[in-house]
C-alpha atoms as a PDB file:
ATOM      1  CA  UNK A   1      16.028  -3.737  -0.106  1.00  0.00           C
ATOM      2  CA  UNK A   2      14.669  -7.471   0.576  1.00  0.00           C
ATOM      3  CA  UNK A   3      14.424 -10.018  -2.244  1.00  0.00           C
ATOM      4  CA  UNK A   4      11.446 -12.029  -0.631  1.00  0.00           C
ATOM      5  CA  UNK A   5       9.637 -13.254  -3.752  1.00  0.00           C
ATOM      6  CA  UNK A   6      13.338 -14.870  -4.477  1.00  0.00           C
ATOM      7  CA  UNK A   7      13.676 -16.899  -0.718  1.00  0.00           C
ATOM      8  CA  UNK A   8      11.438 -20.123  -1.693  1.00  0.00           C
ATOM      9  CA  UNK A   9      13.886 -20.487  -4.750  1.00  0.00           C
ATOM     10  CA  UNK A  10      17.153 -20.089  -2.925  1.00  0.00           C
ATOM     11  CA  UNK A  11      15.566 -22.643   0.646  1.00  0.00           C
ATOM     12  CA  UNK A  12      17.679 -25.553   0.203  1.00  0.00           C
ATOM     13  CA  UNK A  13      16.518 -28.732   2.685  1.00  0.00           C
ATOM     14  CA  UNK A  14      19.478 -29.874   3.752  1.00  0.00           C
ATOM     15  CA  UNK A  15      22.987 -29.083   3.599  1.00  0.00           C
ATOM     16  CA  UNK A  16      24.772 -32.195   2.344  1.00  0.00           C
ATOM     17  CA  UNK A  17      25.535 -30.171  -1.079  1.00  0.00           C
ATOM     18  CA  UNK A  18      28.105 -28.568   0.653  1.00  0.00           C
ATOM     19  CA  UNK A  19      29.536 -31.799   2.123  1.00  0.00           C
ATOM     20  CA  UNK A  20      30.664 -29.708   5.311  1.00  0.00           C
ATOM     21  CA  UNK A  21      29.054 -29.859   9.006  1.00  0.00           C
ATOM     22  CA  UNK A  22      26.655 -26.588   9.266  1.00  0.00           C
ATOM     23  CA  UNK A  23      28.039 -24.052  11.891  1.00  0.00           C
ATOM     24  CA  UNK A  24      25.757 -20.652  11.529  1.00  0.00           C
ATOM     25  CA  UNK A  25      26.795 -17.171  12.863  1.00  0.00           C
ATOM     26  CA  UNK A  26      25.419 -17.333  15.929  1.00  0.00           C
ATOM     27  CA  UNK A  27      26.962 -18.692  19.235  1.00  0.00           C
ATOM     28  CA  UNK A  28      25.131 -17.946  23.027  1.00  0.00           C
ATOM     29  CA  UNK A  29      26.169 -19.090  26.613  1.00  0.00           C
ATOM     30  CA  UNK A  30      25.045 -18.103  30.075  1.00  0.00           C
ATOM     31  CA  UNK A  31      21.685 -18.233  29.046  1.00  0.00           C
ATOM     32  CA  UNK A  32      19.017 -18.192  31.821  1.00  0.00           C
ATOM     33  CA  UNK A  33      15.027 -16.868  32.405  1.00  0.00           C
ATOM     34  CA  UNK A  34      13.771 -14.654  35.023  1.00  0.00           C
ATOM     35  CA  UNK A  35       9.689 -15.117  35.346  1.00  0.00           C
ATOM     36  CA  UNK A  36       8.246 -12.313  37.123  1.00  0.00           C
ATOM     37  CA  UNK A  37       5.356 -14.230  37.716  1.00  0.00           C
ATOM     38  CA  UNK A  38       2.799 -12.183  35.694  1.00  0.00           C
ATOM     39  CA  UNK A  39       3.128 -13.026  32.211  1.00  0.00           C
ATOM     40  CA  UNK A  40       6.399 -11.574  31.166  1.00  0.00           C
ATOM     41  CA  UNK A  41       9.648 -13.526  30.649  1.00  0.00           C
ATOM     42  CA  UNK A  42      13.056 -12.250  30.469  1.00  0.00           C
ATOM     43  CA  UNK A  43      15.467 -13.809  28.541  1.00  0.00           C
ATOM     44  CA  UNK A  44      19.799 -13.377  29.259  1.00  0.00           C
ATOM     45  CA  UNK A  45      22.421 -14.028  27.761  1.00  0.00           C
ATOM     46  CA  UNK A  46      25.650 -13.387  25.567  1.00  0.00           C
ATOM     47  CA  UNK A  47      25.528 -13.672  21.976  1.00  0.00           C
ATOM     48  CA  UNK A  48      28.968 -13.600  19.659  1.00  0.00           C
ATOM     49  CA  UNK A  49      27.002 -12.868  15.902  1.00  0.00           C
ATOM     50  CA  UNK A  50      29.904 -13.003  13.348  1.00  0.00           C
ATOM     51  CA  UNK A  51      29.273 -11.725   9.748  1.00  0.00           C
ATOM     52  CA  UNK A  52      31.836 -13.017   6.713  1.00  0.00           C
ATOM     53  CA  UNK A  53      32.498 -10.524   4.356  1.00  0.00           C
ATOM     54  CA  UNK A  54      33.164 -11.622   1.066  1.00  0.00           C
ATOM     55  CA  UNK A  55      35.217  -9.214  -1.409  1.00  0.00           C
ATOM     56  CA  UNK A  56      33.924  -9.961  -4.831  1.00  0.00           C
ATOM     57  CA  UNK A  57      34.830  -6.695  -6.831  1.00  0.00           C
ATOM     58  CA  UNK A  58      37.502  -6.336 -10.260  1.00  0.00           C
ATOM     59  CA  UNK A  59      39.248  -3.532  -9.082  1.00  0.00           C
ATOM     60  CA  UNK A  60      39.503  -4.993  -5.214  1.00  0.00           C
ATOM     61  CA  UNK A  61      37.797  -2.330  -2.068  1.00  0.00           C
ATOM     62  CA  UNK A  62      40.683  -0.465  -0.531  1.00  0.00           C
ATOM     63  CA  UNK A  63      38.160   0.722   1.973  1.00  0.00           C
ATOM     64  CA  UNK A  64      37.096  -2.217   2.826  1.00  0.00           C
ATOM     65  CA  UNK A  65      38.493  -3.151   6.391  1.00  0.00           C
ATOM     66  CA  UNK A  66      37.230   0.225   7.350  1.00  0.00           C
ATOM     67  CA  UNK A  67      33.991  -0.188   6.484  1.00  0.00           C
ATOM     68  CA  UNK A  68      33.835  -3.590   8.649  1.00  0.00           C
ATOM     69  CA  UNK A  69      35.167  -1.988  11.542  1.00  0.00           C
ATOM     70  CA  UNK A  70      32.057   1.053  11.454  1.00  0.00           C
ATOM     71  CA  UNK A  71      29.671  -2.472  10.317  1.00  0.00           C
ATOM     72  CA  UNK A  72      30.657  -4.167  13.653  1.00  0.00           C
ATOM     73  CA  UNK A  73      30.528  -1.255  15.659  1.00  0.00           C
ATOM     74  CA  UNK A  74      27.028  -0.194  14.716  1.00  0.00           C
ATOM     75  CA  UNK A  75      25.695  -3.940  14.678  1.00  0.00           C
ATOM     76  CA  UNK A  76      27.140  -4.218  18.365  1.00  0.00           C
ATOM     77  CA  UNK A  77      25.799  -0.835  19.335  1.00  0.00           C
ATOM     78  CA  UNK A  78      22.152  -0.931  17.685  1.00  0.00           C
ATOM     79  CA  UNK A  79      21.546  -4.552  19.565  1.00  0.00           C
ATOM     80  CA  UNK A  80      22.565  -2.887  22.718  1.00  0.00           C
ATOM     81  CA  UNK A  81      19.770  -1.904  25.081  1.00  0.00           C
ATOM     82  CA  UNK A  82      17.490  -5.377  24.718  1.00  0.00           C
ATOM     83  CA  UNK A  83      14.287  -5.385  22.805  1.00  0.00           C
ATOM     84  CA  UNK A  84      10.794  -6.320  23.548  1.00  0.00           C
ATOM     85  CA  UNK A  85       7.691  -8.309  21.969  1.00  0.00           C
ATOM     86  CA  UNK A  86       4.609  -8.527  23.583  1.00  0.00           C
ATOM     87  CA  UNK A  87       1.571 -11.428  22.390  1.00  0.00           C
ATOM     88  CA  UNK A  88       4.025 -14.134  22.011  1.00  0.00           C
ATOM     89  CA  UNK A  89       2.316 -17.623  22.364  1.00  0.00           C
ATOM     90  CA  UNK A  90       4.876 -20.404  23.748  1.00  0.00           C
ATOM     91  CA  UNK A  91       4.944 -23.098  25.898  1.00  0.00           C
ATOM     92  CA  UNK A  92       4.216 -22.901  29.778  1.00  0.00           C
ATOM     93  CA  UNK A  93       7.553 -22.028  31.262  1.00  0.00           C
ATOM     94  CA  UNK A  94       7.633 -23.809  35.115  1.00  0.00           C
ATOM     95  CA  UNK A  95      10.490 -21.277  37.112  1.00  0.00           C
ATOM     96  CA  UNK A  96      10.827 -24.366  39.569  1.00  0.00           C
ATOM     97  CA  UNK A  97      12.265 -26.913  37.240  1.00  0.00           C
ATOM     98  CA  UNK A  98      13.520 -23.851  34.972  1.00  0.00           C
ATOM     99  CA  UNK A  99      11.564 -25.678  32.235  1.00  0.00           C
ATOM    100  CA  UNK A 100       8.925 -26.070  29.428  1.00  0.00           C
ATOM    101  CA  UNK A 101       5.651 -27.747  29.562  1.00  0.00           C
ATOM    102  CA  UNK A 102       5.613 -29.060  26.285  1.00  0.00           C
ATOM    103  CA  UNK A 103       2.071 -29.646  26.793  1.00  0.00           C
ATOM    104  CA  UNK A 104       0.687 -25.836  27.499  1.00  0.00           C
ATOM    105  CA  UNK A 105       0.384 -23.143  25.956  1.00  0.00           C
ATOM    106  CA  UNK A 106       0.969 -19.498  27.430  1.00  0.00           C
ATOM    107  CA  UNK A 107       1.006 -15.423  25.976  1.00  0.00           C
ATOM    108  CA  UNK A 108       3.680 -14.091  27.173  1.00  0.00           C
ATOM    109  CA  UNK A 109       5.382 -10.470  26.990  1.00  0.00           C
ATOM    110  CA  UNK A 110       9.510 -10.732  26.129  1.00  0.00           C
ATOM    111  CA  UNK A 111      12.279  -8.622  27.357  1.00  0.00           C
ATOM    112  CA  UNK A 112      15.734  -9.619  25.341  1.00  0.00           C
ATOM    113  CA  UNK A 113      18.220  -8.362  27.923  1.00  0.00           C
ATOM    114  CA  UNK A 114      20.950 -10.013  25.923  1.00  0.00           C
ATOM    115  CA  UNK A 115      23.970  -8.730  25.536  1.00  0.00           C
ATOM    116  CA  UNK A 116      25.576  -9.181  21.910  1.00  0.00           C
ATOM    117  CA  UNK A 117      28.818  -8.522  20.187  1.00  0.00           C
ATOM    118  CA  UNK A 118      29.547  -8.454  16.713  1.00  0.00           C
ATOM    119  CA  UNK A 119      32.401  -9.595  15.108  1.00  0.00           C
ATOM    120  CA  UNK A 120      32.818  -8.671  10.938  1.00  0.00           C
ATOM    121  CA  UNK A 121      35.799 -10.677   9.423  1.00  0.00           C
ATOM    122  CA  UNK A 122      37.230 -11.026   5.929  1.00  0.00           C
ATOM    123  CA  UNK A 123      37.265 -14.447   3.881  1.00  0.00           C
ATOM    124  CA  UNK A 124      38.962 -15.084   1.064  1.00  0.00           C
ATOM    125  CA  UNK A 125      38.163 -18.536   0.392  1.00  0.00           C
ATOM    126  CA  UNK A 126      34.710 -19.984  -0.546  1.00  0.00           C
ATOM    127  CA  UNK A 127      36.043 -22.837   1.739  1.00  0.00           C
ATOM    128  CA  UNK A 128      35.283 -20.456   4.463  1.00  0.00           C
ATOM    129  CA  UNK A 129      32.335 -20.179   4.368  1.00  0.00           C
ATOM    130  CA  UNK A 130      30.155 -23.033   5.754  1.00  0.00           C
ATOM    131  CA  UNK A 131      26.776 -23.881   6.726  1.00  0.00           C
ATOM    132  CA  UNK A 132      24.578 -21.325   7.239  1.00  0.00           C
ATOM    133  CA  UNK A 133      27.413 -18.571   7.929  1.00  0.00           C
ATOM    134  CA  UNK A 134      25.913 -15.324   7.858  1.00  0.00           C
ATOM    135  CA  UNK A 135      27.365 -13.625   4.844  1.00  0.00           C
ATOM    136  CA  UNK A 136      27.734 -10.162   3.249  1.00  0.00           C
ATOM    137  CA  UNK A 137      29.483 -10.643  -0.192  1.00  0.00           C
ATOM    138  CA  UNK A 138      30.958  -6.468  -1.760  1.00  0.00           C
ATOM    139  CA  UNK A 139      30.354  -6.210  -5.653  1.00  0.00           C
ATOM    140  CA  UNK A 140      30.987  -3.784  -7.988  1.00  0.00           C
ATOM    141  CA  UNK A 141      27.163  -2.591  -9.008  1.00  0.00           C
ATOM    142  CA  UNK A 142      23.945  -3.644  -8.582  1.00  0.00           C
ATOM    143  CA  UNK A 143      21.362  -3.531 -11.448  1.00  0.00           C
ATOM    144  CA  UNK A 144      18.292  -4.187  -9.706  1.00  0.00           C
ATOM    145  CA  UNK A 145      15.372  -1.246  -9.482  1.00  0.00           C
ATOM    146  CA  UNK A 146      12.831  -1.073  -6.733  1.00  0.00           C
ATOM    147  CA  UNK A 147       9.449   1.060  -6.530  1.00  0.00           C
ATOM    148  CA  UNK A 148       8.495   2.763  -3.381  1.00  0.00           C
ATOM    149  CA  UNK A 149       4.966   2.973  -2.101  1.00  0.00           C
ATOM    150  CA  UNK A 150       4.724   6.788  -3.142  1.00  0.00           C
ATOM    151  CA  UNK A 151       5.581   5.059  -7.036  1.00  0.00           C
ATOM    152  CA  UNK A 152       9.014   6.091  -7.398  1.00  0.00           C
ATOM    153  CA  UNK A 153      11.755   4.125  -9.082  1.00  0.00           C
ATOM    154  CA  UNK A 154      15.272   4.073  -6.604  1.00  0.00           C
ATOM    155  CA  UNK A 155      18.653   2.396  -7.341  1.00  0.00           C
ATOM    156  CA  UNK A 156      19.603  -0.731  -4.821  1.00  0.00           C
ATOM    157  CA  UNK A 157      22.635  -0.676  -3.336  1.00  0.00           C
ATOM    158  CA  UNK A 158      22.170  -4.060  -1.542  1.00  0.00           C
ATOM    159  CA  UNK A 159      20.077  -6.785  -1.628  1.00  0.00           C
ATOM    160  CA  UNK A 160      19.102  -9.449   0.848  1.00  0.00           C
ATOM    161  CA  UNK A 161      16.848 -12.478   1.864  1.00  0.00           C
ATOM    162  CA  UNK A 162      15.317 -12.595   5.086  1.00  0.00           C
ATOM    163  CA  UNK A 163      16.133 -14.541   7.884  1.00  0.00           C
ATOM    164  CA  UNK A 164      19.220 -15.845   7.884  1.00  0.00           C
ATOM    165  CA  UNK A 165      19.520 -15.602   4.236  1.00  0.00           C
ATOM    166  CA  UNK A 166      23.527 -13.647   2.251  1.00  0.00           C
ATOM    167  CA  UNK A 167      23.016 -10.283   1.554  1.00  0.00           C
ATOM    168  CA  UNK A 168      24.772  -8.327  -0.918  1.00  0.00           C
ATOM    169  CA  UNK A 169      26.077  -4.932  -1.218  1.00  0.00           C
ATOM    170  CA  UNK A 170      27.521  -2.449  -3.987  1.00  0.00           C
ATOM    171  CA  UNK A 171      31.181  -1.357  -2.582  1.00  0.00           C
ATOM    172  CA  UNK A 172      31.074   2.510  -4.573  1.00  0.00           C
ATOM    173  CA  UNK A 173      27.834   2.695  -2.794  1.00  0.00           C
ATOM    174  CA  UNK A 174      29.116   1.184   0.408  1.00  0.00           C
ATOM    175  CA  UNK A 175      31.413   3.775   0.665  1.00  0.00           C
ATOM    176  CA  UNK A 176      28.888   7.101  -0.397  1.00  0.00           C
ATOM    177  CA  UNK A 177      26.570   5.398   2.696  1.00  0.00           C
ATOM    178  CA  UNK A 178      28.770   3.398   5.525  1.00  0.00           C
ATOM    179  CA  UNK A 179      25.283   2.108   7.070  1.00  0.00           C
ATOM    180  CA  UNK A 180      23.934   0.094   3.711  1.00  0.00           C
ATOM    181  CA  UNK A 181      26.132  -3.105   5.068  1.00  0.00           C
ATOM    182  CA  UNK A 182      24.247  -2.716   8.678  1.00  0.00           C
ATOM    183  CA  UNK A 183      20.530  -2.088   6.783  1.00  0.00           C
ATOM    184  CA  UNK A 184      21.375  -5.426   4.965  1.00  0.00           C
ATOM    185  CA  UNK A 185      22.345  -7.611   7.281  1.00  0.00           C
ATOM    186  CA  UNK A 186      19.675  -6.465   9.681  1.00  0.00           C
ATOM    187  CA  UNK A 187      17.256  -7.651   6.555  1.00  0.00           C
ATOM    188  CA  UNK A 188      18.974 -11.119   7.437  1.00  0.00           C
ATOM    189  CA  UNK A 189      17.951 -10.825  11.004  1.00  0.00           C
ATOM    190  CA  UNK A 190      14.847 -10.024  10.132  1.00  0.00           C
ATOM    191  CA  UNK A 191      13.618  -6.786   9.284  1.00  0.00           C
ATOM    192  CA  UNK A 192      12.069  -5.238   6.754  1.00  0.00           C
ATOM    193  CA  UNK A 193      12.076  -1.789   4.860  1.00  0.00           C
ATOM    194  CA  UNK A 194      10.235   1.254   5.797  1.00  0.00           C
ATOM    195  CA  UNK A 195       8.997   3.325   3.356  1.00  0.00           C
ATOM    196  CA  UNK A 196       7.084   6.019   5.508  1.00  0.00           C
ATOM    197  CA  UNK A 197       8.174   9.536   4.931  1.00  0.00           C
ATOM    198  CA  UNK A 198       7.530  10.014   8.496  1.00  0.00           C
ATOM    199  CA  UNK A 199      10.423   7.973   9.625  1.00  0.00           C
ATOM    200  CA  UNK A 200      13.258   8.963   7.882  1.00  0.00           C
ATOM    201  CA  UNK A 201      15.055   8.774  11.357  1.00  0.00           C
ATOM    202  CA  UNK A 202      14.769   4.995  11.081  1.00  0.00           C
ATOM    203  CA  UNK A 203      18.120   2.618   9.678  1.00  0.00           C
ATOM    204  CA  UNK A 204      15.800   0.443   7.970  1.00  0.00           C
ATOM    205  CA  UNK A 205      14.153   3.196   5.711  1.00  0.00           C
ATOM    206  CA  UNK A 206      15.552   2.946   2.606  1.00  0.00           C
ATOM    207  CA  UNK A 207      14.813   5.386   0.135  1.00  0.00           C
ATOM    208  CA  UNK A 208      18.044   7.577   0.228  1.00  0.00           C
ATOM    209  CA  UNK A 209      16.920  10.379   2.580  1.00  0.00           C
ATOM    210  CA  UNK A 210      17.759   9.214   5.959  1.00  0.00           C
ATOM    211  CA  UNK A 211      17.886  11.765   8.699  1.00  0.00           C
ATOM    212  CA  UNK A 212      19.164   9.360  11.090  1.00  0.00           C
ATOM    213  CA  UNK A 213      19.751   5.557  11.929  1.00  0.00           C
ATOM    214  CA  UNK A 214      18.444   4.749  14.572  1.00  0.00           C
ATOM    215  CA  UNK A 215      16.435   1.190  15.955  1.00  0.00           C
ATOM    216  CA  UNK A 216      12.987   0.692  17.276  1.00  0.00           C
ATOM    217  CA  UNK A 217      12.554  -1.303  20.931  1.00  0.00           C
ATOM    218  CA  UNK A 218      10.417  -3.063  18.391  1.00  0.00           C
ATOM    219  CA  UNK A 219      12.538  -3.988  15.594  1.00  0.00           C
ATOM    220  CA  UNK A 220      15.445  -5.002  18.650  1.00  0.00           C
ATOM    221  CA  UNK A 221      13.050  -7.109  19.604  1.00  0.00           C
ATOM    222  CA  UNK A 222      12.464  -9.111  16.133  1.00  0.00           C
ATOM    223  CA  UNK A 223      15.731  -9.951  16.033  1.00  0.00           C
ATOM    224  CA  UNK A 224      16.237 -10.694  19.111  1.00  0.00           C
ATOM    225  CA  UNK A 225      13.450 -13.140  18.807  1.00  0.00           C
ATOM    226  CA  UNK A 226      15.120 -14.505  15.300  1.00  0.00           C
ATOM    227  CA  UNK A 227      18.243 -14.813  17.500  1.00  0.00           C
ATOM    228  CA  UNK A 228      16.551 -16.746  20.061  1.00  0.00           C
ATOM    229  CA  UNK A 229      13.472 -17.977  17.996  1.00  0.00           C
ATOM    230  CA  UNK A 230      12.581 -21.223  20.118  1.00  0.00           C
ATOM    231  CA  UNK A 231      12.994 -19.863  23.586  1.00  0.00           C
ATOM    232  CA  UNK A 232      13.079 -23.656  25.140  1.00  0.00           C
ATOM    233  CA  UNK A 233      16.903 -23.367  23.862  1.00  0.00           C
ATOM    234  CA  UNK A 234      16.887 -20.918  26.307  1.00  0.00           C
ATOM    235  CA  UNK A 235      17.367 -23.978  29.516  1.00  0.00           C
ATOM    236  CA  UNK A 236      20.713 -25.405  27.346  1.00  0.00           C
ATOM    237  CA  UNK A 237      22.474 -22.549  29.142  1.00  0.00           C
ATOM    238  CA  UNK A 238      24.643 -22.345  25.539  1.00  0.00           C
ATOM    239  CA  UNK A 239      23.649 -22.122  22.056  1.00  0.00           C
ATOM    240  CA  UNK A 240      24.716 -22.565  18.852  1.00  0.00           C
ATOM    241  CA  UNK A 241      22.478 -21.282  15.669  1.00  0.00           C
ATOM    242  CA  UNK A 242      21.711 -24.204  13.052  1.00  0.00           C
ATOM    243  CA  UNK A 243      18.880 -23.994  10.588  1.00  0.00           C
ATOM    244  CA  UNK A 244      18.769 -26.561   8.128  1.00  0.00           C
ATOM    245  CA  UNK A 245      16.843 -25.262   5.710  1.00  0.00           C
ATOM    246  CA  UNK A 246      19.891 -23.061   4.925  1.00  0.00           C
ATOM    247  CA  UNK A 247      23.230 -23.889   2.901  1.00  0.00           C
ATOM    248  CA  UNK A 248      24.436 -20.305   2.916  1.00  0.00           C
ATOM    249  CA  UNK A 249      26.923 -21.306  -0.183  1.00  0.00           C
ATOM    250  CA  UNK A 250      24.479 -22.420  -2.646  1.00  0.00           C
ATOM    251  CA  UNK A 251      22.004 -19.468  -1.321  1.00  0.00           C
ATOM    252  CA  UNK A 252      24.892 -17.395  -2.599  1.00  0.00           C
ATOM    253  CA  UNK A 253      25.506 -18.857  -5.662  1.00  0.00           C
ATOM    254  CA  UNK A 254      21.773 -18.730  -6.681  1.00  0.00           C
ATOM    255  CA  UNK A 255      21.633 -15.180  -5.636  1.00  0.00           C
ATOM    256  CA  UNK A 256      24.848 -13.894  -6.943  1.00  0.00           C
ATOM    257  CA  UNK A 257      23.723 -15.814 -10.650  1.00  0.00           C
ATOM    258  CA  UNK A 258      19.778 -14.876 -10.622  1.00  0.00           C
ATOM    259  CA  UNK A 259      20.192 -12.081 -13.168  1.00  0.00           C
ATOM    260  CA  UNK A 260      17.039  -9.701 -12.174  1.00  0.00           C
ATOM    261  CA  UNK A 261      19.321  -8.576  -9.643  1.00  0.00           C
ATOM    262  CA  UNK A 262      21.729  -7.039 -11.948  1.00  0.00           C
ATOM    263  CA  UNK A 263      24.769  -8.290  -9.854  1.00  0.00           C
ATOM    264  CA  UNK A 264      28.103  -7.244 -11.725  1.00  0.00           C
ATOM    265  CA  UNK A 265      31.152  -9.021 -10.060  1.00  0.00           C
ATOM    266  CA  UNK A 266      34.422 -10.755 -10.807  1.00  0.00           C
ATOM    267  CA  UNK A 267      33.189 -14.255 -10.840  1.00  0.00           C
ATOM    268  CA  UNK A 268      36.751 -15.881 -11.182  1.00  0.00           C
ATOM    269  CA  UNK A 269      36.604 -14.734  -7.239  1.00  0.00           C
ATOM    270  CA  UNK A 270      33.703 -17.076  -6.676  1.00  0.00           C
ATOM    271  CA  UNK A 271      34.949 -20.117  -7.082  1.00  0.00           C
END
């Protein structure tokens, strides 16, 4: 479940607030393009995407460490395989000089044949979390109510903004469904919910009946692209995600205190 109407709120300009250097969740290297001389790029590379967890129940979540360990494992395995986007307008790329003409436009068609791992780690500290971390903070219920498309009211048990933005899940409903933490954060790389009956096969559809998990080429491909989003970083060879418009603390703090989401937590924790 996203929580777009809430992102303009929660965008923060810059991240002096937090008085600490940004670092983001996202680190690249051995980053190169292959032109194949018809319109289609392919973009390399290995990506490291690390996810905090944040444990912010009363009664503390004994299952906790195993429910990172099944997070990272699906979050590595779902990105595997590349993605693909097709229409995307960027600049000229020049396979001589391995560079961008700045000056030209170009549509191109995008193969992601990056190769990603994810890493899921504990914090106990709010000092841990800096920048624009990508963070999944565990609570003990959720409040908030959605209605689906077909005008039926459903529970939440998580919450997130958009690109790049914390997400939130319940840890009792964590545990009843082990893929909520994965549906979440992929909300923070990107995605959206699906609502169609059709594709109940799909890890982003959300309205309790899944018959599978699985990932389009498609939706690999949106986040791959918010991984990579200006492709000119692609010629640094490494990478290292920064967005400014993000202090992922305050985001949190917002979100966690913004009572239409019905958050119930032990707020000596946050602090």
């Amino acid at each position: 479940m996203m929580a777009d109407d809430l992102i303009d709120l929660f965008k923060t300009k810059i991240s002096l607030l937090q008085n600490q250097a940004l670092s983001g969740g996202i680190v690249a290297k051995n980053l190169h393009i292959s032109d194949n001389g018809s319109g289609e790029l392919t973009l390399y590379g290995d990506f490291t995407i690390t996810l905090k967890v944040l444990d912010l129940t009363t009664g503390g979540a004994p299952n906790l460490n195993s429910l990172m360990t099944f997070t990272q494992q699906v979050i590595t395995s779902k990105l595997r395989g590349g993605g693909y986007k097709s229409g995307v307008i960027y600049f000229e790329y020049n396979s001589s000089t391995k560079s961008f003409n700045f000056r030209k436009n170009h549509t191109y068609s995008i193969r992601y044949n990056f190769s990603c791992n994810a890493r899921v780690v504990q914090i106990n500290m709010l000092s841990q979390l800096k920048g624009n971390d990508f963070v999944l903070a565990v609570v003990d219920s959720i409040g908030y109510q959605f209605t689906d498309q077909y005008g039926k009211k459903h529970n939440s048990g998580g919450l997130a903004q958009r690109d790049g933005g914390p997400a939130v899940v319940s840890y009792n409903e964590w545990r009843k469904n082990k893929y909520i933490g994965v549906h979440e954060f992929f909300h923070t790389l990107g995605l959206g919910d699906i609502e169609d009956v059709s594709k109940k096969g799909r890890l982003m559809y959300h309205l309790g009946d899944n018959t599978s998990y699985n990932i389009s080429d498609n939706e690999r491909g949106d986040m791959m692209n918010f991984l990579m989003r200006n492709i000119s970083d692609m010629t640094k060879g490494t990478y290292s995600y920064t967005n400014l418009n993000y202090n992922t603390l305050n985001l949190l703090s917002r979100f966690l205190k913004d009572t239409t989401n019905g958050f119930k937590y032990n707020k000596a924790k946050f602090r």
